[in-house]
N, C-alpha and C. Protein backbone atom coordinates (compact mmCIF):
# COMPACT_ATOMS: atom_id res chain seq x y z
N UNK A 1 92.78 90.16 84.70
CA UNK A 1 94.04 90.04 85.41
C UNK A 1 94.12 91.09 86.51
N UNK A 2 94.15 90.48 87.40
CA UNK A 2 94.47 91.83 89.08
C UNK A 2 95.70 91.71 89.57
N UNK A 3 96.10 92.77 89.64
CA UNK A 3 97.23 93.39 90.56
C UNK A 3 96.98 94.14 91.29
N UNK A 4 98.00 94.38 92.35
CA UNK A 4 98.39 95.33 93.58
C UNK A 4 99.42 96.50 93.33
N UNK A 5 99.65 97.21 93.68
CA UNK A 5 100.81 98.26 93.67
C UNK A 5 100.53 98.92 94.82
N UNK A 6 101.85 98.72 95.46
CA UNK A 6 101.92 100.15 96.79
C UNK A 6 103.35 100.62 96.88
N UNK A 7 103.46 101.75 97.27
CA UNK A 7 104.55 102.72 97.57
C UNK A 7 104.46 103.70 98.20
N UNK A 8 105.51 104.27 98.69
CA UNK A 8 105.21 105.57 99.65
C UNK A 8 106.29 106.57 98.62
N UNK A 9 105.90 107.92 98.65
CA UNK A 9 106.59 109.23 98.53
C UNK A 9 106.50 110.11 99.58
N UNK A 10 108.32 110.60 99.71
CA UNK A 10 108.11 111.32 100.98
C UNK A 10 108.06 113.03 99.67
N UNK A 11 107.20 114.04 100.36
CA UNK A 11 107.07 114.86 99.21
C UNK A 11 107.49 116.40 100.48
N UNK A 12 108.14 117.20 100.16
CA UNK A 12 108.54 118.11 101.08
C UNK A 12 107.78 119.23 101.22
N UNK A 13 106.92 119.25 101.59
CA UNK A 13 105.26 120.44 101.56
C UNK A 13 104.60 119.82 102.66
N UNK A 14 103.65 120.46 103.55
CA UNK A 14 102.97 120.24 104.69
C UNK A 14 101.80 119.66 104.07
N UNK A 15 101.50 118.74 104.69
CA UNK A 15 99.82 117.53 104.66
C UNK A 15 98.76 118.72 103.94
N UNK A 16 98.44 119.68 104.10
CA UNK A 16 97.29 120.31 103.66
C UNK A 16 97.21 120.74 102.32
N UNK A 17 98.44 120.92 102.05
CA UNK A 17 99.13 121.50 100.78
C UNK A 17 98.99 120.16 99.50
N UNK A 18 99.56 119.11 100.46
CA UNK A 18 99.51 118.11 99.69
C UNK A 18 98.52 117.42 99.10
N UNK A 19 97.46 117.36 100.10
CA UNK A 19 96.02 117.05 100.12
C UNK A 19 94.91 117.78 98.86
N UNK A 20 95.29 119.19 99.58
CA UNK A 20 94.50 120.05 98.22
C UNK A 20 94.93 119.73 96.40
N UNK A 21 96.65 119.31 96.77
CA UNK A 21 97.22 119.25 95.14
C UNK A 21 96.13 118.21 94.64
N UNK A 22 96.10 117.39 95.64
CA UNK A 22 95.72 115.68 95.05
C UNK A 22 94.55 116.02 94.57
N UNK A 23 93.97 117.25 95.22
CA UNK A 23 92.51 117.46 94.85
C UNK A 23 92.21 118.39 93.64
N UNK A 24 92.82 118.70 92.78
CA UNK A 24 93.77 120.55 91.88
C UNK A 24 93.60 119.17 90.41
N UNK A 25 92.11 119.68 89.75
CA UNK A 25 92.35 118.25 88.61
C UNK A 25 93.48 118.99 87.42
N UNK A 26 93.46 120.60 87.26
CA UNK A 26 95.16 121.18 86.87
C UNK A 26 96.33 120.57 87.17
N UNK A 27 96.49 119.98 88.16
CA UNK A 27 97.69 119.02 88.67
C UNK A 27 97.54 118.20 88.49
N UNK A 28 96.61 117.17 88.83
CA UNK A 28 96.32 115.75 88.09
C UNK A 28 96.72 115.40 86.78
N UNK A 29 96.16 116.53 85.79
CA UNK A 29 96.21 116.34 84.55
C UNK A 29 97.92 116.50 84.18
N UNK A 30 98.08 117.57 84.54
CA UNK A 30 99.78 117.58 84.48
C UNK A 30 100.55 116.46 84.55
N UNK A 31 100.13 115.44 85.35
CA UNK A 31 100.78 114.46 86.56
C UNK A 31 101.02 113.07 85.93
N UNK A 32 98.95 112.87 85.46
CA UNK A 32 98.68 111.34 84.93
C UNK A 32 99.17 111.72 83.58
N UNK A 33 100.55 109.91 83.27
CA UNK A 33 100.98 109.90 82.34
C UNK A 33 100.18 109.71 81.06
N UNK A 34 100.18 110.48 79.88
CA UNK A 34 98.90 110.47 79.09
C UNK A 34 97.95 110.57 78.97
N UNK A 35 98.35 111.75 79.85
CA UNK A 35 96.36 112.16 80.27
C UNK A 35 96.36 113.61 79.19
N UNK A 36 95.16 112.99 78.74
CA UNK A 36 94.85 114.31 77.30
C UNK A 36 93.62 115.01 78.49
N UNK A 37 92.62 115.00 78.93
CA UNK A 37 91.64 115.73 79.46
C UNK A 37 91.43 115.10 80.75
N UNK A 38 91.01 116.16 81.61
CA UNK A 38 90.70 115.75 82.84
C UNK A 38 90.08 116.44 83.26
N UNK A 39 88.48 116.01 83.95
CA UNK A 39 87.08 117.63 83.44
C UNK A 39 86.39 117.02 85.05
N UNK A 40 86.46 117.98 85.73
CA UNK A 40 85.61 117.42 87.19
C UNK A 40 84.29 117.81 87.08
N UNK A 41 83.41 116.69 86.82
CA UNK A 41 81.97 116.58 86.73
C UNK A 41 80.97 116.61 87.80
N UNK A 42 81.68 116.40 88.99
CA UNK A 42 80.88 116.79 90.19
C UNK A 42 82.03 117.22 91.63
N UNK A 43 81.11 116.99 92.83
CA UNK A 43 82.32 118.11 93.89
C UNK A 43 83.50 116.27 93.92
N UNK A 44 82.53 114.83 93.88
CA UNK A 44 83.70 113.88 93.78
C UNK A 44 83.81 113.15 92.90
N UNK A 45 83.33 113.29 91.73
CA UNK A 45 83.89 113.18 90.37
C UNK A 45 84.29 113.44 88.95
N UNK A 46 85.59 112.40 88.57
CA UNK A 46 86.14 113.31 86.71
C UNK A 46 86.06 112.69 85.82
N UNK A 47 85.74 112.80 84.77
CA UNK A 47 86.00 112.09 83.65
C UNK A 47 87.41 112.41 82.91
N UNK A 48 88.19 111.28 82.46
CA UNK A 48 89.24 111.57 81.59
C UNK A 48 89.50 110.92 80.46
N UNK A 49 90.33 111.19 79.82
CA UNK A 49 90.75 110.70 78.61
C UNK A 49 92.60 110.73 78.64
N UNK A 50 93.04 109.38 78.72
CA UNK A 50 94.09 109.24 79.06
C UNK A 50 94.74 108.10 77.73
N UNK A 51 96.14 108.45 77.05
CA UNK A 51 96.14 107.55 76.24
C UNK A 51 97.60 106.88 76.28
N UNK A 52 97.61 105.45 76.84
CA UNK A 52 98.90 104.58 76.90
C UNK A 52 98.99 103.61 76.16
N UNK A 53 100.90 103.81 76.14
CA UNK A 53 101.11 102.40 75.20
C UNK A 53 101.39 100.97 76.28
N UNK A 54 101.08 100.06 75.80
CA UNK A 54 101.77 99.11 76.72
C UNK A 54 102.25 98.32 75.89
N UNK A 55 103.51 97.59 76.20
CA UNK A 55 104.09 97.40 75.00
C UNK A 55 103.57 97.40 73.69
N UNK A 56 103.22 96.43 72.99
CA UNK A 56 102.63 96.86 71.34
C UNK A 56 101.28 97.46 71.37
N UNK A 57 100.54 97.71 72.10
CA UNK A 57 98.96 98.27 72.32
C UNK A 57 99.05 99.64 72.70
N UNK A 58 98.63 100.48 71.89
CA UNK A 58 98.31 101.64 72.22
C UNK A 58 96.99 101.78 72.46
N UNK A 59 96.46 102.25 73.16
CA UNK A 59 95.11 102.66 73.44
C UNK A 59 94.72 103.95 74.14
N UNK A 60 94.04 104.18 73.51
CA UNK A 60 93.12 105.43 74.25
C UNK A 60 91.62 105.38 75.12
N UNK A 61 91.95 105.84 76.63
CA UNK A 61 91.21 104.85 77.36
C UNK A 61 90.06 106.38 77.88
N UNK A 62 88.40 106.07 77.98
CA UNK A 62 87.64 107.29 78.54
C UNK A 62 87.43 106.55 79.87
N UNK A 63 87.54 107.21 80.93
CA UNK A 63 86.84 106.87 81.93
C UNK A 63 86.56 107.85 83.34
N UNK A 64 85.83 107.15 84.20
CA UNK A 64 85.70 107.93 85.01
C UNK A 64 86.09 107.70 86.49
N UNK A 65 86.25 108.63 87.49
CA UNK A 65 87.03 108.41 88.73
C UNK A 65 86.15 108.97 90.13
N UNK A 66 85.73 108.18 90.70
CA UNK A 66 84.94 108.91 91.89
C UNK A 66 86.04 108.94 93.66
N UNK A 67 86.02 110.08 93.78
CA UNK A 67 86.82 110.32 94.98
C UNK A 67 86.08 110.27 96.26
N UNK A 68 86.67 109.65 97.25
CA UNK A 68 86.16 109.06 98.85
C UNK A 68 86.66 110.09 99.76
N UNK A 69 86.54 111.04 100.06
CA UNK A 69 87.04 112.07 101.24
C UNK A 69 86.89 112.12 102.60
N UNK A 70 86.03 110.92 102.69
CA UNK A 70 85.59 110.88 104.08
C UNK A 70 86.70 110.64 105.05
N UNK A 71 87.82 110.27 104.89
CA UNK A 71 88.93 110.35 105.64
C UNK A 71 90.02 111.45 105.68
N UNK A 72 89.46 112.42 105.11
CA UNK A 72 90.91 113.80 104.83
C UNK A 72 90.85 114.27 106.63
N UNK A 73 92.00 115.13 106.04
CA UNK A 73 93.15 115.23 105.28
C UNK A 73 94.33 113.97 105.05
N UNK A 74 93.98 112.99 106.40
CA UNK A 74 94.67 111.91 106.68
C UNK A 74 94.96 111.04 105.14
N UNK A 75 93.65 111.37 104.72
CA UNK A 75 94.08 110.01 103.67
C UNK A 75 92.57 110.29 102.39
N UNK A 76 92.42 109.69 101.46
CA UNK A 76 91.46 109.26 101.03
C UNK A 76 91.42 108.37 100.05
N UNK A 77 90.17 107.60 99.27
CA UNK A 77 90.36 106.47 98.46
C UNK A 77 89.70 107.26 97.17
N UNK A 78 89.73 106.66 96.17
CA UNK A 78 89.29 106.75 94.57
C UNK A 78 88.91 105.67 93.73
N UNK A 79 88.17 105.43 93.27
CA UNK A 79 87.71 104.40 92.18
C UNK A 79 87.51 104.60 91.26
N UNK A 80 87.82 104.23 90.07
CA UNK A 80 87.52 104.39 88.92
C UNK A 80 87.31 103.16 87.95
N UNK A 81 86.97 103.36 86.58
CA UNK A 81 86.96 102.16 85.65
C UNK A 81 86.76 103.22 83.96
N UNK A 82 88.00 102.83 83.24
CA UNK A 82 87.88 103.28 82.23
C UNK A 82 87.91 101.83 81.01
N UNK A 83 87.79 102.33 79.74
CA UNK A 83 87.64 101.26 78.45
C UNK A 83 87.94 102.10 77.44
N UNK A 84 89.03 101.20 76.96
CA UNK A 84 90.13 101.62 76.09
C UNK A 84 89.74 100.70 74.83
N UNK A 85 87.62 100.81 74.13
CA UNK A 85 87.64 100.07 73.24
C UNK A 85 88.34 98.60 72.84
N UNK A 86 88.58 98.33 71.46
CA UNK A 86 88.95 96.87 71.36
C UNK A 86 89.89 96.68 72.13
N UNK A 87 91.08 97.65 73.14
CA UNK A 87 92.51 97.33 73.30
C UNK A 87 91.43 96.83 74.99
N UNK A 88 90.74 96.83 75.22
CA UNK A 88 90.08 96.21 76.84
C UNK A 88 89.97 97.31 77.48
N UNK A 89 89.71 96.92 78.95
CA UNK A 89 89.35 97.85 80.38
C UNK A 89 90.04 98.08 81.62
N UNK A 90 90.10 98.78 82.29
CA UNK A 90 90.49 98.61 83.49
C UNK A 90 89.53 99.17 84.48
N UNK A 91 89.83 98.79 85.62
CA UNK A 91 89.13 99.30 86.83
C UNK A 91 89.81 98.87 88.04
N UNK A 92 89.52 99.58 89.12
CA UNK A 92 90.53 99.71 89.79
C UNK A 92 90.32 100.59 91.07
N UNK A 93 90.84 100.86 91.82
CA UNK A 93 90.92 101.82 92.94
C UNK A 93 92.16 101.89 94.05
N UNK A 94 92.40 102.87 94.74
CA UNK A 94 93.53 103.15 95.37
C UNK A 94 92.96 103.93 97.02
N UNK A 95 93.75 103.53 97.77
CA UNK A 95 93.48 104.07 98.92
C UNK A 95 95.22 105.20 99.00
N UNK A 96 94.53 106.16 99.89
CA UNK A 96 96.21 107.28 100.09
C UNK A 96 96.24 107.35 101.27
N UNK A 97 97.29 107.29 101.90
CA UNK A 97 97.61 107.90 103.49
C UNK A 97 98.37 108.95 103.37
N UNK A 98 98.56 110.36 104.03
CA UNK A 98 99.07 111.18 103.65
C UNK A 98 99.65 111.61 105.59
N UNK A 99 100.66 111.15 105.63
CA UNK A 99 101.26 111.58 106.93
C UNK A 99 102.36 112.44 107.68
N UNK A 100 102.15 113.11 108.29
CA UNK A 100 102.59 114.62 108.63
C UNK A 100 104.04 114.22 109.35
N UNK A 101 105.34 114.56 108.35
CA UNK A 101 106.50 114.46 109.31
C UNK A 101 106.99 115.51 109.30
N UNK A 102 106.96 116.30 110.58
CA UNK A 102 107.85 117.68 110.20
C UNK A 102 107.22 118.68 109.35
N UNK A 103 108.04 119.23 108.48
CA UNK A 103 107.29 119.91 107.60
C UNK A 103 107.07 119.32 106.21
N UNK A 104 107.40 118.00 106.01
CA UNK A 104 107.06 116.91 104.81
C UNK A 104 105.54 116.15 105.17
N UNK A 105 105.81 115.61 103.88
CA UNK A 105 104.47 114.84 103.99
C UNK A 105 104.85 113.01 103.83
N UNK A 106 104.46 112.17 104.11
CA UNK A 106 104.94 110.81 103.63
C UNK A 106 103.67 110.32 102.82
N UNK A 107 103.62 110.36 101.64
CA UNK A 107 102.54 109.94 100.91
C UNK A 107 102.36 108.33 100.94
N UNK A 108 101.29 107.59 101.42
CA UNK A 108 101.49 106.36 100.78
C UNK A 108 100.42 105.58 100.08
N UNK A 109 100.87 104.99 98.77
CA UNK A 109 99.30 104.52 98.33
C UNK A 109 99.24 102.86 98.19
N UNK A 110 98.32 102.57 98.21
CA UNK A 110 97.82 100.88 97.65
C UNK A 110 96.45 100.79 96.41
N UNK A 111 97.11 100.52 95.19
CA UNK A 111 96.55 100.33 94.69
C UNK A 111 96.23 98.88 93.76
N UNK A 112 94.87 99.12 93.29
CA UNK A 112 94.48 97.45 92.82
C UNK A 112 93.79 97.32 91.41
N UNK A 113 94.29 96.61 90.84
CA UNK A 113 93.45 97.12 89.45
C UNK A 113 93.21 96.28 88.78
N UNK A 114 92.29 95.89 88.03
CA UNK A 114 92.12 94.78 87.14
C UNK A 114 92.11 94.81 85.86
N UNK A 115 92.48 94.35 84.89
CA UNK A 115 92.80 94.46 83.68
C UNK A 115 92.26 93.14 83.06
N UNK A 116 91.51 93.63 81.67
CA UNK A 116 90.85 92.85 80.24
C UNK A 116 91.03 92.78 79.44
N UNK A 117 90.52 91.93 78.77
CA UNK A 117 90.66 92.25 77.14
C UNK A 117 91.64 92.55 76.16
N UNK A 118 92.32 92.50 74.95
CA UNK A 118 93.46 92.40 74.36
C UNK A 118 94.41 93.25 75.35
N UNK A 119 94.80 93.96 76.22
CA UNK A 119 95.53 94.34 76.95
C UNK A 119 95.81 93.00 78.11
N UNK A 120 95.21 92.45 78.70
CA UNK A 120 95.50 91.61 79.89
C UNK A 120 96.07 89.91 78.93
N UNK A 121 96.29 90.17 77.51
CA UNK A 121 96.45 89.16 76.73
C UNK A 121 97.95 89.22 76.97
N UNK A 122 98.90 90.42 77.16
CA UNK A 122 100.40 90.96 76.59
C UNK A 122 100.86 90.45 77.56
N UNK A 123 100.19 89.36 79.02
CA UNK A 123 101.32 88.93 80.19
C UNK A 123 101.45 89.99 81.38
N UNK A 124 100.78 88.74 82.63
CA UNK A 124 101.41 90.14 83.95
C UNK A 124 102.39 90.79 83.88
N UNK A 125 103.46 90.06 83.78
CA UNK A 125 104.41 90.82 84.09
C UNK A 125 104.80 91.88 83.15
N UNK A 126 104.78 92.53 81.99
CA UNK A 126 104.48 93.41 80.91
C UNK A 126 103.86 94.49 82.30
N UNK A 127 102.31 93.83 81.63
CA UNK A 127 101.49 94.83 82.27
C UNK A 127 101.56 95.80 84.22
N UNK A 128 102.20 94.53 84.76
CA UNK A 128 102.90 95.22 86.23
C UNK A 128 103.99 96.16 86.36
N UNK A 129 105.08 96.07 85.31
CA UNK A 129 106.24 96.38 85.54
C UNK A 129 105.81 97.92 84.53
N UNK A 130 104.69 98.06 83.34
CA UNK A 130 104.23 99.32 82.73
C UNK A 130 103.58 99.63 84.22
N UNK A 131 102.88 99.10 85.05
CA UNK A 131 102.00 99.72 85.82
C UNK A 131 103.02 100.51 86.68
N UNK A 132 104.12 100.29 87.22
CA UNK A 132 105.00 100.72 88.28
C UNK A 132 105.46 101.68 87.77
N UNK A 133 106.24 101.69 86.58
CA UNK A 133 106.59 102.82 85.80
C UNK A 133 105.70 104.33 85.49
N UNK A 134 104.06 103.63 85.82
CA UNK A 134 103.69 105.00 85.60
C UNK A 134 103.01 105.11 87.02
N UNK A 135 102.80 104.62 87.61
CA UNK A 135 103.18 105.04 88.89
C UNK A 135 103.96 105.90 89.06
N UNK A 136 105.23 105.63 89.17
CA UNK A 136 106.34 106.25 89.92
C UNK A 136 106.16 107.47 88.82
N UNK A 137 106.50 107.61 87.45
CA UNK A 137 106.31 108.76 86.80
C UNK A 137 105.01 109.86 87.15
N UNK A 138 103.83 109.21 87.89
CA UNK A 138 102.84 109.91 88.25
C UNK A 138 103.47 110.14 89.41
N UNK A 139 103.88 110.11 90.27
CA UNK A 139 104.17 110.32 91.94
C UNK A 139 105.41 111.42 91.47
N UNK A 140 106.45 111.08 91.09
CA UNK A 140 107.53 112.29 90.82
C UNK A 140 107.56 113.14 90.63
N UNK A 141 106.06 113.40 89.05
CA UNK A 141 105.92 114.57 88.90
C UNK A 141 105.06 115.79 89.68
N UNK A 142 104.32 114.67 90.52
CA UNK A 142 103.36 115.00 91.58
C UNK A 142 104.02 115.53 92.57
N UNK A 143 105.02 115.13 93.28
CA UNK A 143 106.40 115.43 93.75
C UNK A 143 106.52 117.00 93.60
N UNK A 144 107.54 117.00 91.83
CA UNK A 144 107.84 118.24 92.01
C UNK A 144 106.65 119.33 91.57
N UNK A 145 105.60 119.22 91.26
CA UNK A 145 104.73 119.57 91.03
C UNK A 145 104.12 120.43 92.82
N UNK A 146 104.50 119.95 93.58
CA UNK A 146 104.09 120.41 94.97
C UNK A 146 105.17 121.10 95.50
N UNK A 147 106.29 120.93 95.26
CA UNK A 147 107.38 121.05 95.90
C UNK A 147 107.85 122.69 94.90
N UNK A 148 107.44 122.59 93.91
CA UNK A 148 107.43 124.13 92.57
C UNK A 148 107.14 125.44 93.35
């Protein structure tokens, strides 16, 4: 099952500041909802261990995330694909634009993800409307997490 998600956050810290957080896997980990570990294995990639419920499925998902920098500070992309055992997989990736207003930043992302296995069984709409939710709970805290 594939979906889309995009949104913008306007976050009140200058582009460079913001850029480096995104890059700070201390902040990440703080950030991603149910994220138990988050270990940077090379200069552009992490492995994590992140564990969500979606409605009746809990799962605990390992995976890994490779980061695209070739566009900073402006922006950059990420890919990843983790497996959350019998509960299925995901994989996925996101592009960021990160644009300089003033002394804010306007964050914006598009992301795409595909989903398997007893998880992509529970219905899009379940699984979209959990996806937005931790979205936005990842972006807020990311938010004040920069803004601290």
């Amino acid at each position: 099952m594939a979906m889309e998600l995009k949104d913008e956050v306007r976050i009140a810290a200058p582009r460079d500041v913001v850029y480096a957080k995104l890059n700070d896997p201390a902040v990440l980990k703080a950030c991603i909802p149910g994220c138990e570990e988050l270990t940077q294995t090379s200069d552009n990639e992490m492995e994590a261990k992140v564990v969500l419920k979606i409605g009746p499925v809990k799962a605990k998902f390992g995976g890994k995330v490779k980061l695209d920098r070739s566009k900073a500070p402006g922006g950059f992309s990420l890919a990843g694909e983790g497996s959350g055992g019998i509960a299925g997989f995901a994989k996925g990736g996101a592009d960021v634009e990160l644009v300089e207003d003033g002394n804010e930043t306007v964050l914006r992302y598009l992301a795409k993800a595909d989903v398997g296995g007893k998880i992509a069984q529970l219905g899009s709409r379940l699984i979209v409307s959990t996806s937005q939710k931790l979205a936005k709970a990842f972006f807020e805290k990311f938010a004040a997490q920069v803004e601290a």
